[in-house]
C-alpha atoms as a PDB file:
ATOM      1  CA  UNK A   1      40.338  55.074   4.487  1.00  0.00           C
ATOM      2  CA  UNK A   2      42.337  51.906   4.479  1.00  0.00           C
ATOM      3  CA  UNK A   3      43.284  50.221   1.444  1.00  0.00           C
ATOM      4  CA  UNK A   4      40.729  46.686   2.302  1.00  0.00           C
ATOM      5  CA  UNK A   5      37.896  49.339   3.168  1.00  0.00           C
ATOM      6  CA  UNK A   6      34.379  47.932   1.375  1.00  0.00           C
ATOM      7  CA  UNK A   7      31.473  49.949   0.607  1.00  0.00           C
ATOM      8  CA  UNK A   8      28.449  49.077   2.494  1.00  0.00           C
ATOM      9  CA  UNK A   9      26.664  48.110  -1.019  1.00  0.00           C
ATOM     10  CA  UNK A  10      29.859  45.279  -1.717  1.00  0.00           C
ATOM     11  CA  UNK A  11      29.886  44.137   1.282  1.00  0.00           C
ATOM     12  CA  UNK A  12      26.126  43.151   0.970  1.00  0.00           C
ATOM     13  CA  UNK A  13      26.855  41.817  -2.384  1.00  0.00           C
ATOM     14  CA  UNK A  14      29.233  39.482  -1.388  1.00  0.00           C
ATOM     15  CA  UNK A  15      27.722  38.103   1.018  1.00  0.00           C
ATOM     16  CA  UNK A  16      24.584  37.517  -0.788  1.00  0.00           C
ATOM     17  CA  UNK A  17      26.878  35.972  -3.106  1.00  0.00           C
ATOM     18  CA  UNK A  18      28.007  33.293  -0.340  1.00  0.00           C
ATOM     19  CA  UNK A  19      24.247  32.917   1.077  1.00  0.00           C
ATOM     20  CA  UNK A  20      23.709  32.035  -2.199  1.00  0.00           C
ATOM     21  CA  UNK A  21      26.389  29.600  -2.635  1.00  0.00           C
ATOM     22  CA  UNK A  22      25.693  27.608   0.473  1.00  0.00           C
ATOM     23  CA  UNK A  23      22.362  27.497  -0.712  1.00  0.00           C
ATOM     24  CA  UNK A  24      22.622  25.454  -3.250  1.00  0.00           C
ATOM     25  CA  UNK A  25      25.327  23.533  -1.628  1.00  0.00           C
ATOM     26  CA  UNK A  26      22.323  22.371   1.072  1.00  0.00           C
ATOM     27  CA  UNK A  27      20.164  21.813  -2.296  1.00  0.00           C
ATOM     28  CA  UNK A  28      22.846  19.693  -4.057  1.00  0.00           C
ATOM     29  CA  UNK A  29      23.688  17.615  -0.590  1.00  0.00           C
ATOM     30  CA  UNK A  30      19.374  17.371   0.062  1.00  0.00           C
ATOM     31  CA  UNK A  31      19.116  15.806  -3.726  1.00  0.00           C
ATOM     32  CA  UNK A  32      21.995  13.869  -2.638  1.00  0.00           C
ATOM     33  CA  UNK A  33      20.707  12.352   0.337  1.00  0.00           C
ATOM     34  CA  UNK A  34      17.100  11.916  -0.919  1.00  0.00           C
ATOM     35  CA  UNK A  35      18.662   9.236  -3.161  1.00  0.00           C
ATOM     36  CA  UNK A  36      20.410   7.418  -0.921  1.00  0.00           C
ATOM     37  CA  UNK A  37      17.729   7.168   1.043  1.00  0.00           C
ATOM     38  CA  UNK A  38      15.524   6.056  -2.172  1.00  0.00           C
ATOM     39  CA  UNK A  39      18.232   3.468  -3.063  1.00  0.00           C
ATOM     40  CA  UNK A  40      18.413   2.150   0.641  1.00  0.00           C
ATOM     41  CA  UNK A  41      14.714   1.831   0.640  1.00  0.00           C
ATOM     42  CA  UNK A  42      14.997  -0.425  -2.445  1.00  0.00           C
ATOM     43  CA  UNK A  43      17.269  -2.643  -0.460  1.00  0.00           C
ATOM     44  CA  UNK A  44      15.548  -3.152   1.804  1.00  0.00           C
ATOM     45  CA  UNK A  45      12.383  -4.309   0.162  1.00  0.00           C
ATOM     46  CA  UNK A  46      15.214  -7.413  -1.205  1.00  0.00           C
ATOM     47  CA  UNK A  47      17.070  -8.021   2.038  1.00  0.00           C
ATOM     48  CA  UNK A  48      16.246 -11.312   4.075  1.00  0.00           C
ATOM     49  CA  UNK A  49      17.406 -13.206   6.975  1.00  0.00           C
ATOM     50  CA  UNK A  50      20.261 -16.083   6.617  1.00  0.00           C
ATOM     51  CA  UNK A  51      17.810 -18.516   7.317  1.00  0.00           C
ATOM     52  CA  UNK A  52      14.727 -16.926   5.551  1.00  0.00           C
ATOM     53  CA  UNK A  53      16.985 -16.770   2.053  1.00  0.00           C
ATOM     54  CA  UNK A  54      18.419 -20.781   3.495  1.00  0.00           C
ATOM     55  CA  UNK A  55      14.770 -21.770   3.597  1.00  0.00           C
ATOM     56  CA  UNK A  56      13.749 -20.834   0.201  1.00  0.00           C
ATOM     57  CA  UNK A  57      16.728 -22.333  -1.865  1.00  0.00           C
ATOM     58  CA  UNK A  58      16.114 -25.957   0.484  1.00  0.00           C
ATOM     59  CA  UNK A  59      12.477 -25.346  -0.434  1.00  0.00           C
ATOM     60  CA  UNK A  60      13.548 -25.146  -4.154  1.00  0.00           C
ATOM     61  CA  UNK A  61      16.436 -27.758  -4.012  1.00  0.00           C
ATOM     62  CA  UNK A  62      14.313 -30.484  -2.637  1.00  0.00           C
ATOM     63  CA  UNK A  63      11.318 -29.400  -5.130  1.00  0.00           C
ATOM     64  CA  UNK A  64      13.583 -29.626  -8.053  1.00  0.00           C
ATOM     65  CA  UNK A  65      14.776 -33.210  -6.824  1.00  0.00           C
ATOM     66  CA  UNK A  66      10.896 -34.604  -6.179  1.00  0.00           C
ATOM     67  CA  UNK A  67      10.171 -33.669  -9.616  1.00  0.00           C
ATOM     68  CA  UNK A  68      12.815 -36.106 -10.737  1.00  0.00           C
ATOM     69  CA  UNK A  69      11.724 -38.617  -8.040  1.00  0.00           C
ATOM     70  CA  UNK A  70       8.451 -38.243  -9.865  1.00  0.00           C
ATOM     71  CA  UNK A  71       9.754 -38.404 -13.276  1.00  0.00           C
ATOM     72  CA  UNK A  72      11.462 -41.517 -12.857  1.00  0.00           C
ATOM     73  CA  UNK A  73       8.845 -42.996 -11.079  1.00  0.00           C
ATOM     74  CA  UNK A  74       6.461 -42.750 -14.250  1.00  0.00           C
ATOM     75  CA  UNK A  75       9.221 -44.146 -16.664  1.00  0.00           C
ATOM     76  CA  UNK A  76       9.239 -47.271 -14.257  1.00  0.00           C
ATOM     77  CA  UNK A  77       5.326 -47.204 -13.987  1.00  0.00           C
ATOM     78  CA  UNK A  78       5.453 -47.306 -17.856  1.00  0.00           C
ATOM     79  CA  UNK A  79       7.498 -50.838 -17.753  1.00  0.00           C
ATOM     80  CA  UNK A  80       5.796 -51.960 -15.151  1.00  0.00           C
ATOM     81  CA  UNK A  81       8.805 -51.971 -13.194  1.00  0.00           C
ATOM     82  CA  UNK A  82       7.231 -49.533 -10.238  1.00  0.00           C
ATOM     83  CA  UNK A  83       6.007 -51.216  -6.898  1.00  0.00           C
ATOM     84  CA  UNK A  84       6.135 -47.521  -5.009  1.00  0.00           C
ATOM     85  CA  UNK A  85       7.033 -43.810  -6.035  1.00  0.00           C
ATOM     86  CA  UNK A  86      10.347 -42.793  -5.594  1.00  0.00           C
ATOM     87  CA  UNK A  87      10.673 -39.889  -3.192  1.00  0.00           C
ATOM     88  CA  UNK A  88      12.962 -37.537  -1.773  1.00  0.00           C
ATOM     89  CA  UNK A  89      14.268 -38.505   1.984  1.00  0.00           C
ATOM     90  CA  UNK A  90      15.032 -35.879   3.928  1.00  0.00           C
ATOM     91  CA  UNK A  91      17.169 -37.155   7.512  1.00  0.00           C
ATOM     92  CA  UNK A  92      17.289 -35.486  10.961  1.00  0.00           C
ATOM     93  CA  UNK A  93      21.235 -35.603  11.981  1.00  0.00           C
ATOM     94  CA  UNK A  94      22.992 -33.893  14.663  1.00  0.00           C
ATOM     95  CA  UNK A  95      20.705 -31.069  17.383  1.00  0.00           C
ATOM     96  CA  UNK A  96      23.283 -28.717  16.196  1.00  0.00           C
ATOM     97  CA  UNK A  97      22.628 -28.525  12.468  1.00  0.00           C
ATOM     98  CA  UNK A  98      19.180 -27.023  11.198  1.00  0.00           C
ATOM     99  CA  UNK A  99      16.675 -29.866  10.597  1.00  0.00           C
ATOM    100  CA  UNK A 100      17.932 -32.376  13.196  1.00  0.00           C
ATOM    101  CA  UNK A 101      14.666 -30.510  15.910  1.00  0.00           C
ATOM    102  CA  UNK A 102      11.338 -32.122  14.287  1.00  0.00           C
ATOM    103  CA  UNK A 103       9.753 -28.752  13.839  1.00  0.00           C
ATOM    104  CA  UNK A 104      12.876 -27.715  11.933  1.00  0.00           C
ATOM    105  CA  UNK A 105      12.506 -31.230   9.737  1.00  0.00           C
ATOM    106  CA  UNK A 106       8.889 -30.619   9.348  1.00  0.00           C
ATOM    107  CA  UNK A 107       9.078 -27.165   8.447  1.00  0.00           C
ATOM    108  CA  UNK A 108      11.931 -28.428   5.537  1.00  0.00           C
ATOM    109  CA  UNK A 109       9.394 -31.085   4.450  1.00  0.00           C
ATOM    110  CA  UNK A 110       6.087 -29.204   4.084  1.00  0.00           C
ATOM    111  CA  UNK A 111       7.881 -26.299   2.501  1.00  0.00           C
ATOM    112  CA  UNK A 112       9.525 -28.079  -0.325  1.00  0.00           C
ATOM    113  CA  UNK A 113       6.221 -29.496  -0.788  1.00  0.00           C
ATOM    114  CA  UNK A 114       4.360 -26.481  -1.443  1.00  0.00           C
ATOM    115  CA  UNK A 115       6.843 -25.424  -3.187  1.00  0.00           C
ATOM    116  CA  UNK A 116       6.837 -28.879  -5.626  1.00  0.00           C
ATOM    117  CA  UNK A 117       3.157 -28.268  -5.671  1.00  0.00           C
ATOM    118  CA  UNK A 118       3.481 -25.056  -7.157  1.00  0.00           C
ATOM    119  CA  UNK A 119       5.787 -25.789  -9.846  1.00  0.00           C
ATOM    120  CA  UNK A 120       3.504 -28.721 -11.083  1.00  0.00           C
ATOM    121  CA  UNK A 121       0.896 -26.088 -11.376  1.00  0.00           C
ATOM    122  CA  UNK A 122       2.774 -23.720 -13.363  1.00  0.00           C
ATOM    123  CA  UNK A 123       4.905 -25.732 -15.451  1.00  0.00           C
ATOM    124  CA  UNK A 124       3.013 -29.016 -15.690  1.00  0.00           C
ATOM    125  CA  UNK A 125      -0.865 -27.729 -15.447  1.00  0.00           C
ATOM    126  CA  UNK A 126      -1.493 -29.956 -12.964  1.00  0.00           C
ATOM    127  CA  UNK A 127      -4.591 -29.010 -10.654  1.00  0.00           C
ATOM    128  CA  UNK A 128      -4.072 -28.080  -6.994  1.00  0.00           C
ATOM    129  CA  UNK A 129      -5.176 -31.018  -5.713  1.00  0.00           C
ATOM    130  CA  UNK A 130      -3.139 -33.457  -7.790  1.00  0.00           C
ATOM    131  CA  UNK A 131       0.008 -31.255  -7.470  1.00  0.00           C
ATOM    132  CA  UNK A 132      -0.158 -31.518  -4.114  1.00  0.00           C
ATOM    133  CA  UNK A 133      -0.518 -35.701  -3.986  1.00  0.00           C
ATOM    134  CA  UNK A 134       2.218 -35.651  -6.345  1.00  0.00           C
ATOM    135  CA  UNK A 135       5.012 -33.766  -3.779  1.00  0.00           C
ATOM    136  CA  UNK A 136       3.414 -35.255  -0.837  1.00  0.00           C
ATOM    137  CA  UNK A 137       4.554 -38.697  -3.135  1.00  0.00           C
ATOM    138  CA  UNK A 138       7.708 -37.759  -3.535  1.00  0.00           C
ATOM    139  CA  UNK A 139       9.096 -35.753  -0.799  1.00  0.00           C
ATOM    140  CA  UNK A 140       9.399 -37.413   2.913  1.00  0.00           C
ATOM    141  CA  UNK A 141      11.488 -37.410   5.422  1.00  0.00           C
ATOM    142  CA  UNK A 142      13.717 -40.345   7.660  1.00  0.00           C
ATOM    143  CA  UNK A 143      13.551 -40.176  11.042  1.00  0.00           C
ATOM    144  CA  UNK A 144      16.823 -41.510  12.439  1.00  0.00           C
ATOM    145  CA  UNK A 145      15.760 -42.223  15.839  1.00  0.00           C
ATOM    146  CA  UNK A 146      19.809 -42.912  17.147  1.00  0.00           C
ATOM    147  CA  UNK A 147      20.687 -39.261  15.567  1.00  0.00           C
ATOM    148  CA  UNK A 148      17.348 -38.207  17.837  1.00  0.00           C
ATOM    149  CA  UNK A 149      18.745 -39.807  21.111  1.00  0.00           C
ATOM    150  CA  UNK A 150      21.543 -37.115  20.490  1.00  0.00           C
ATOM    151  CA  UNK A 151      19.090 -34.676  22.472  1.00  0.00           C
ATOM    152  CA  UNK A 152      19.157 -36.039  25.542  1.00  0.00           C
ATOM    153  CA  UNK A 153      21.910 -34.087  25.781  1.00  0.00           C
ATOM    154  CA  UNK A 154      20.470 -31.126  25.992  1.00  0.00           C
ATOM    155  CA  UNK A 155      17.796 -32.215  27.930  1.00  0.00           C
ATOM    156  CA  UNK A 156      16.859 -30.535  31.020  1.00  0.00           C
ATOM    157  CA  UNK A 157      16.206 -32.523  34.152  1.00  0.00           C
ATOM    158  CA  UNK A 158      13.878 -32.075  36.563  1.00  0.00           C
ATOM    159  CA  UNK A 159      15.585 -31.487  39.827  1.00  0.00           C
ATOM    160  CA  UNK A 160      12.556 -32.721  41.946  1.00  0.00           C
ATOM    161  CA  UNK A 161      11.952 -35.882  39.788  1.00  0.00           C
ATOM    162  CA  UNK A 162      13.919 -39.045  40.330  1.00  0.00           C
ATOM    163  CA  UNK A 163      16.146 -40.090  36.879  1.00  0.00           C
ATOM    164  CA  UNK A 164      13.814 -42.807  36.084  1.00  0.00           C
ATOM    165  CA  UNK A 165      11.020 -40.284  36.184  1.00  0.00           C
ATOM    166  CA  UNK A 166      13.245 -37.927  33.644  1.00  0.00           C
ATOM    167  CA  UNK A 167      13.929 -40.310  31.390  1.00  0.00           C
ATOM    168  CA  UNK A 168      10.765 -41.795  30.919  1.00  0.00           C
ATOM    169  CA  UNK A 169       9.700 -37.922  29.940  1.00  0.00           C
ATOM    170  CA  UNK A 170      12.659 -37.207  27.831  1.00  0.00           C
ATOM    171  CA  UNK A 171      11.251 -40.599  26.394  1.00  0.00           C
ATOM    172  CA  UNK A 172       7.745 -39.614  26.012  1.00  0.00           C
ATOM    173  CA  UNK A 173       8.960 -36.619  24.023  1.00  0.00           C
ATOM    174  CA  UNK A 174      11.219 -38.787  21.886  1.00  0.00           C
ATOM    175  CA  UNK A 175       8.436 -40.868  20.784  1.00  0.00           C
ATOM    176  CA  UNK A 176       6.808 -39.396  17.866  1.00  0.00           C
ATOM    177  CA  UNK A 177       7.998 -41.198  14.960  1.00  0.00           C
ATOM    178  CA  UNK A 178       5.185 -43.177  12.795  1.00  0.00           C
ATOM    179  CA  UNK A 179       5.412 -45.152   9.497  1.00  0.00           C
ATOM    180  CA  UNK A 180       7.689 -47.967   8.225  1.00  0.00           C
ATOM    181  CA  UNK A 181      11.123 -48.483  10.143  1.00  0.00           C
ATOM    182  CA  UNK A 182      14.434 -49.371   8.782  1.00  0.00           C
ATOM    183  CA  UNK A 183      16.850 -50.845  11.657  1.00  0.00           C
ATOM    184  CA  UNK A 184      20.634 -50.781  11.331  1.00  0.00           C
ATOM    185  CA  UNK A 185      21.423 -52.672  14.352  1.00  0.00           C
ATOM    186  CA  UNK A 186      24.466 -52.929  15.432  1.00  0.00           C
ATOM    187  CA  UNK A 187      26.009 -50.137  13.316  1.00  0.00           C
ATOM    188  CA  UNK A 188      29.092 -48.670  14.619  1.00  0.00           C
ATOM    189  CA  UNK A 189      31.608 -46.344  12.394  1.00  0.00           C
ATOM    190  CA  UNK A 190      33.903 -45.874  15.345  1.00  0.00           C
ATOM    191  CA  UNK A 191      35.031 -49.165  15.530  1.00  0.00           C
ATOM    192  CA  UNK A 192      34.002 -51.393  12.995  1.00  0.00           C
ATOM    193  CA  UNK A 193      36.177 -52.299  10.668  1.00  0.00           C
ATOM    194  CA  UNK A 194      34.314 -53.657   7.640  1.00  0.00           C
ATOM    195  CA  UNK A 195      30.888 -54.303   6.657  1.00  0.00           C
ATOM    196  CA  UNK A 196      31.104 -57.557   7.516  1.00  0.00           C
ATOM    197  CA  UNK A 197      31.831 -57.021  11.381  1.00  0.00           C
ATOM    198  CA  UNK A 198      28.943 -54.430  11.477  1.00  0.00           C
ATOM    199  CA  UNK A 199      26.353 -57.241   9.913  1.00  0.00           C
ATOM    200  CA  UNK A 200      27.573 -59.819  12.413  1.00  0.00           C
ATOM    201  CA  UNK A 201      26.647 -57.332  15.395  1.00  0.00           C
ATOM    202  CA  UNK A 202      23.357 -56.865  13.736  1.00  0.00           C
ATOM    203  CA  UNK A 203      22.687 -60.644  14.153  1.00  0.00           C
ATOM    204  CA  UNK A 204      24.199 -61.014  17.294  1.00  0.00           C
ATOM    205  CA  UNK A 205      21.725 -57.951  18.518  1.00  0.00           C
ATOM    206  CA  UNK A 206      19.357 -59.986  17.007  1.00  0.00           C
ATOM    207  CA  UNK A 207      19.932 -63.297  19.116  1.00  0.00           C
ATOM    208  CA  UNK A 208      20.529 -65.442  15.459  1.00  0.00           C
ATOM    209  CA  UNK A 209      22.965 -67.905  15.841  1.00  0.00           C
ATOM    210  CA  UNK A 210      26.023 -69.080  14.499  1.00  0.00           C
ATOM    211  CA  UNK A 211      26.510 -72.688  12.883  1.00  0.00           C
ATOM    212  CA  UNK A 212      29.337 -74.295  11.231  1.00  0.00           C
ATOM    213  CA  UNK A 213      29.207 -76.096   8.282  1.00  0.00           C
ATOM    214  CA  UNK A 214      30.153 -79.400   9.493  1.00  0.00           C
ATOM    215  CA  UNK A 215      27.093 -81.832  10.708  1.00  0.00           C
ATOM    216  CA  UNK A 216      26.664 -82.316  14.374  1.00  0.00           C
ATOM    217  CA  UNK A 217      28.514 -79.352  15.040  1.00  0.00           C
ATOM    218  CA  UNK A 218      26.724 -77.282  18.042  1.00  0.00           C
ATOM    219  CA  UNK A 219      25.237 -74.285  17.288  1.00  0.00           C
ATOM    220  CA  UNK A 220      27.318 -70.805  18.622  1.00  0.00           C
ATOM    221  CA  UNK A 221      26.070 -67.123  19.396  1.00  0.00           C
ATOM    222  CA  UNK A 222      28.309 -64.493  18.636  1.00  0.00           C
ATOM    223  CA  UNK A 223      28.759 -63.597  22.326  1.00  0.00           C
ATOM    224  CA  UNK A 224      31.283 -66.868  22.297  1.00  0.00           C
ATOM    225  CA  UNK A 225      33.030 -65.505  19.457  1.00  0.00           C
ATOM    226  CA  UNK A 226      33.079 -61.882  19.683  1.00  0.00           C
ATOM    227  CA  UNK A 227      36.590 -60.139  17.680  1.00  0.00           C
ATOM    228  CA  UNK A 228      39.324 -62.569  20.297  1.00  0.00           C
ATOM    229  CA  UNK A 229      39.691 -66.047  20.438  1.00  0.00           C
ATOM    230  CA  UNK A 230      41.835 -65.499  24.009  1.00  0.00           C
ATOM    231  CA  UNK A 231      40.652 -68.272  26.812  1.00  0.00           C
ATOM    232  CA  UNK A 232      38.946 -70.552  24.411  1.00  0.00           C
ATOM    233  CA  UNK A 233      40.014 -73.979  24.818  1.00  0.00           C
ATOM    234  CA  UNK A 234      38.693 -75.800  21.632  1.00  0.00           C
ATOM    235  CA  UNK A 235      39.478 -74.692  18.004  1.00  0.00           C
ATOM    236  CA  UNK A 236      37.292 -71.823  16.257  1.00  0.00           C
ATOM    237  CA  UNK A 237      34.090 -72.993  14.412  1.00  0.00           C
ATOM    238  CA  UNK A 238      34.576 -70.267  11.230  1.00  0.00           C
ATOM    239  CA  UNK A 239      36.851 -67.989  10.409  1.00  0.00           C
ATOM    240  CA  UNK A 240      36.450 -65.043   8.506  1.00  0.00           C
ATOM    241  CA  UNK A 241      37.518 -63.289   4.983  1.00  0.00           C
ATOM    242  CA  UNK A 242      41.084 -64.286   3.362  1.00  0.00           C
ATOM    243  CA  UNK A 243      41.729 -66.504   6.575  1.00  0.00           C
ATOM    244  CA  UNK A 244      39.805 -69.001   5.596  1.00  0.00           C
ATOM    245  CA  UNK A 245      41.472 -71.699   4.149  1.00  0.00           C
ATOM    246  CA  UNK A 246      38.185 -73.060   2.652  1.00  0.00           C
ATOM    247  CA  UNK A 247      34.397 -72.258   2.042  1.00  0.00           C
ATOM    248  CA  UNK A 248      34.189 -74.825   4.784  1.00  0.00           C
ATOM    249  CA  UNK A 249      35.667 -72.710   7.329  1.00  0.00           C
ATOM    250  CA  UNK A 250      33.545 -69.909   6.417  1.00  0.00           C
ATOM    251  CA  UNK A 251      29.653 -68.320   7.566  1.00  0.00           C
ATOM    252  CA  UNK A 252      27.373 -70.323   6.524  1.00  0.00           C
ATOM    253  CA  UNK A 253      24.661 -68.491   5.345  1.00  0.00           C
ATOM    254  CA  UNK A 254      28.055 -66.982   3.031  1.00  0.00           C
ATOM    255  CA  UNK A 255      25.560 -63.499   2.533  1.00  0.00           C
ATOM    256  CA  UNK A 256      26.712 -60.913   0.616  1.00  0.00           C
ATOM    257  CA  UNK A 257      26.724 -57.402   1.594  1.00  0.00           C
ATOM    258  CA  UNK A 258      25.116 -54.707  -0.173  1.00  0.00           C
END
């Protein structure tokens, strides 16, 4: 017999031996694999969307800030400094951030109220019903109707409607703003140069004219004067800022900016 020759009865033996060994080799990877698969089940009861987990720390943000709005509001109620709450403005800016759609803005604004409302309830013991006066107070929203124009952008024509007809249904859609209105006429970052010049396009815009100091002098509208004096063929009426030699020579109303 050669000298590697195995009796029957080993050779059963050994590999019983191995059966045995990848045995609990499957058991030990099973166990394994079972908790894994526990653990990732875990996760994923805690895993959210970018914008789902983005929603709820706005939500909470703007809550936390309403609560001040509301705090301060009832130390100036106290004094009887108050003429209207304080509140939290939210603003619609550009269609490509979130919150700039109306949906998106009103979705930001009645969330962070609910959530305002509940935190009155829990930490303040406020009922329901006043809670929810109280964020509804303090939490709001501005509705920046030149940001809002930005969407026409992305506004589909019609093909079988004229442009008048488009625009006057892109403008149908635009017009859904209620509620007091703040105008910044005249307004422009990209080339203004001071406060000053953008106030003096907001009364041009709205047709106010300009007089001298002087008596007799004929009142001017700032499309005469615009930023050149080129072609004019009298002197200037004002002048503005460190060119002026004197008040005389300067705005008359002399308002200051804010």
């Amino acid at each position: 017999m050669p000298e590697d020759a195995q009796m029957p009865a080993e050779i059963l033996k050994d590999t019983l031996k191995e059966i045995d060994r990848q045995i609990r080799s499957s058991r030990e990877s099973s166990a394994s694999q079972w908790a894994q698969a526990h653990e990732q089940m875990e996760t994923m009861k805690h895993v959210e969307s970018a914008e789902t987990y983005a929603l709820k720390e706005s939500y909470g943000a703007y809550a936390d800030a309403g609560i001040q709005a509301m705090r301060r509001s009832m130390e100036l109620e106290k004094k009887g400094q108050l003429k209207q709450p304080i509140f939290i403005s939210m603003e619609n800016l550009y269609p490509e951030t979130y919150g700039a759609h109306p949906d998106e803005l009103i979705k930001l604004i009645k969330g962070s109220q609910e959530r305002m409302a509940e935190v009155l309830q829990k930490n303040y013991k406020m009922s329901e019903e006043e809670a929810r006066k109280k964020a509804e107070d303090h939490i709001g929203a501005t509705f920046d109707t030149g940001h809002f124009n930005m969407w026409r952008k992305y506004f589909q024509n019609d093909p079988n409607k004229t442009i008048e007809q488009n625009d006057k249904e892109f403008n149908q859609w635009f017009l859904t703003h209620n509620g007091e209105m703040i105008v910044e006429a005249g307004a422009d970052y990209t080339t203004d140069t001071s406060g000053f010049q953008t106030m003096a396009k907001a009364w041009k815009y709205f047709g106010n004219p300009v007089y001298g100091i002087p008596s007799g002098v004929q009142e001017k509208r700032w499309g005469e004067v615009q930023y050149g004096y080129f072609g004019q063929i009298q002197p200037p009426y004002f002048t503005v800022g460190p060119y002026a030699p004197s008040e005389d020579w300067t705005v008359w109303s002399g308002t200051p900016l804010e």
